[in-house]
C-alpha atoms as a PDB file:
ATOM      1  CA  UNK A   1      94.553 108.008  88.919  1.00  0.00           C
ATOM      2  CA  UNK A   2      95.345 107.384  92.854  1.00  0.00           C
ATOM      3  CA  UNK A   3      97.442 108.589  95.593  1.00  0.00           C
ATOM      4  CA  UNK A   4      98.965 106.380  98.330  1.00  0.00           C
ATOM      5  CA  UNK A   5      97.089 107.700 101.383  1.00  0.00           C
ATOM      6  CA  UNK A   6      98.416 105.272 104.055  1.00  0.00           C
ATOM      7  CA  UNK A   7     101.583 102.533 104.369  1.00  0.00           C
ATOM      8  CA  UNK A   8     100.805 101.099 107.712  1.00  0.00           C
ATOM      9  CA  UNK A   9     104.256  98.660 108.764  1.00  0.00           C
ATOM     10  CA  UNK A  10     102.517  96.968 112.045  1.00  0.00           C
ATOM     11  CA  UNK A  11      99.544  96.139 110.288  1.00  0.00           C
ATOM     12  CA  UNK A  12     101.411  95.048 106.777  1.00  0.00           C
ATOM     13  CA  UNK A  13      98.778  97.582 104.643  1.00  0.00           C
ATOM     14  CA  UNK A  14      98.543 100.254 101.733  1.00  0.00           C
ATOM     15  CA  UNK A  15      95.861 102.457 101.349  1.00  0.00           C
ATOM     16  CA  UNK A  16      94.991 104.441  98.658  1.00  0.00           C
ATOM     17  CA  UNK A  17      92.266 106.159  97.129  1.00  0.00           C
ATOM     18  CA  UNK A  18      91.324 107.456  93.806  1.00  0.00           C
ATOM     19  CA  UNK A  19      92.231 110.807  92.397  1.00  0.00           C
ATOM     20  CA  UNK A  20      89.602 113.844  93.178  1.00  0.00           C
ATOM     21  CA  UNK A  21      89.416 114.385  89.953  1.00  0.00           C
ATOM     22  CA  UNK A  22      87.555 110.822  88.907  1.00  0.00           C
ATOM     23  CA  UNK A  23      83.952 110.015  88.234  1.00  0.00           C
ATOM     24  CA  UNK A  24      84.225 107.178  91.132  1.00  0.00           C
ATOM     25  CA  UNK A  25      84.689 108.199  94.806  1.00  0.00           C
ATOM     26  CA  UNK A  26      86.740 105.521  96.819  1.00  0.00           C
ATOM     27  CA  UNK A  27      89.665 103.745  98.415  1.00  0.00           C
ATOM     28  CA  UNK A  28      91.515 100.565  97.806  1.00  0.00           C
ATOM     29  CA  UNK A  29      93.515  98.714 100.925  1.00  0.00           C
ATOM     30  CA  UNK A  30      95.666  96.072 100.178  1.00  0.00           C
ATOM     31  CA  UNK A  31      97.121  93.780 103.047  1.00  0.00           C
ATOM     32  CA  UNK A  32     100.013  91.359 103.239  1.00  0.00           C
ATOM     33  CA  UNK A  33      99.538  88.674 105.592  1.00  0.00           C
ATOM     34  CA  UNK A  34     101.696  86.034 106.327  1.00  0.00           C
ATOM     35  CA  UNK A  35      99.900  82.155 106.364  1.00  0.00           C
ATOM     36  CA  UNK A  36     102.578  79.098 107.483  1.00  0.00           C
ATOM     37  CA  UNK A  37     105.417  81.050 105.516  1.00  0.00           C
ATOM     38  CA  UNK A  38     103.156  81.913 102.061  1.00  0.00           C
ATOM     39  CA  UNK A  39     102.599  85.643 101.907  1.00  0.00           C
ATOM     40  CA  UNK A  40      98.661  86.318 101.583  1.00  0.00           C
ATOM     41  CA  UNK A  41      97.420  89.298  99.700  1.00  0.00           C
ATOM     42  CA  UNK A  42      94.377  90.514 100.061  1.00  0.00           C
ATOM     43  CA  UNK A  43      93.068  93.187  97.893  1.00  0.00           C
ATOM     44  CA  UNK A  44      89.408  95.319  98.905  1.00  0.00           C
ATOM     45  CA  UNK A  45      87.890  97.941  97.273  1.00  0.00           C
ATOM     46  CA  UNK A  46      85.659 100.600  98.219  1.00  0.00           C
ATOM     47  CA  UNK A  47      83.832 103.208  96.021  1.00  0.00           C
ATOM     48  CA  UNK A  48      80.914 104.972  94.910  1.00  0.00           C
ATOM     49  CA  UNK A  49      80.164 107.284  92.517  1.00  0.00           C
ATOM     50  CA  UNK A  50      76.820 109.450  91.088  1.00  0.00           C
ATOM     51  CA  UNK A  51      75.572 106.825  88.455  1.00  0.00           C
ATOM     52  CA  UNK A  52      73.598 103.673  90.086  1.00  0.00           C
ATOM     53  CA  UNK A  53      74.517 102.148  86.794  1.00  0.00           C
ATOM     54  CA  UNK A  54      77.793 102.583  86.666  1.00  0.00           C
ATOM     55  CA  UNK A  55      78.217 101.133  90.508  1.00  0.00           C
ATOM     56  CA  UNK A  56      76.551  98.452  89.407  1.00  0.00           C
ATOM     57  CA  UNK A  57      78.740  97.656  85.885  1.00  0.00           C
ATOM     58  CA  UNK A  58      81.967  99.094  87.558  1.00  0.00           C
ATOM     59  CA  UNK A  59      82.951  95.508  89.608  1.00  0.00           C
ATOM     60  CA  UNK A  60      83.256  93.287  87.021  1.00  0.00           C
ATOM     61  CA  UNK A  61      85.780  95.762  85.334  1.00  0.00           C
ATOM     62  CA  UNK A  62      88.053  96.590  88.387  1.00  0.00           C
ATOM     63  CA  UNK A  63      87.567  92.957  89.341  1.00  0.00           C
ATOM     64  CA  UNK A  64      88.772  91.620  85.910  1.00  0.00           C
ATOM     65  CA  UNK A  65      91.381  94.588  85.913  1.00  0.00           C
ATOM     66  CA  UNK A  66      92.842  93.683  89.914  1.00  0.00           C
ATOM     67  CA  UNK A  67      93.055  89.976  88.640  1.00  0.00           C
ATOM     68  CA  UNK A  68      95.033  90.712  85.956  1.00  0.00           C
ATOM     69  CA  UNK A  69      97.492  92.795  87.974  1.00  0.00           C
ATOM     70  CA  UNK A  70      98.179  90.026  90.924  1.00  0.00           C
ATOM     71  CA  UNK A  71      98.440  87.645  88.420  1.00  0.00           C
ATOM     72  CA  UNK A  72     101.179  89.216  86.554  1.00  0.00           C
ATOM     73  CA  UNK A  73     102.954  90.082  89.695  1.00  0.00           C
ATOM     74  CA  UNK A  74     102.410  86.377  91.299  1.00  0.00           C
ATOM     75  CA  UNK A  75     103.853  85.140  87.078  1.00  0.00           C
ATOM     76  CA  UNK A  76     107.535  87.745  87.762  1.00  0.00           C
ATOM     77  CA  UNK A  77     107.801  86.646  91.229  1.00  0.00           C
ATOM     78  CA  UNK A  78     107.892  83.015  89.734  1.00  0.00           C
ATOM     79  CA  UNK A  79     109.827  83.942  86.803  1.00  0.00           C
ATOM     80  CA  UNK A  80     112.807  86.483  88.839  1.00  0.00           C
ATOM     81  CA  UNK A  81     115.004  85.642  85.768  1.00  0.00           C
ATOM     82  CA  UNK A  82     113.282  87.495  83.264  1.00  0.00           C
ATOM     83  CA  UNK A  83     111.922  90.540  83.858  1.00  0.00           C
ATOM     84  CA  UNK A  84     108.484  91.576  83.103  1.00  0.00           C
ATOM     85  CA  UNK A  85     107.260  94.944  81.922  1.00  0.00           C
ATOM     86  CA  UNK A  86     104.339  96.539  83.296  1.00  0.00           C
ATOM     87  CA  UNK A  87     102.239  99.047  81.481  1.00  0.00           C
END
């Protein structure tokens, strides 16, 4: 789980970071930039938790996980007409 810790309007951000409760310390910021009309969106992660191995195994999840999520958003924006149901 997370909580929204930050929704910055001048600088076009969201920050949030992970419940207290989880195994992995950290924050994700996500920032909307605007590029010749095209909105950007960049997506960083920071974390840490008490396991070197699980540090080291955790990226490739979130990374595979975070892809997944823009990509369905970026497939509904395309697709307005039918809506798309997020679990």
């Amino acid at each position: 789980m997370f909580e929204i810790t930050q929704i910055d309007h001048e600088k076009h951000e969201i920050e949030f970071c992970y419940d207290k409760q989880n195994i992995t310390k950290g924050k994700q910021l996500i920032t909307f930039t605007n590029i010749g009309g095209i909105t950007v969106v960049n997506h960083e992660t920071y974390y840490k938790s008490d396991s070197k191995l699980r540090d080291k195994i955790y990226p490739k999840f979130h990374n595979l996980c975070i892809d997944e999520f823009h990509s369905s958003v970026h497939a509904s924006l395309l697709n307005e007409n039918e809506p798309e149901i997020f679990y």
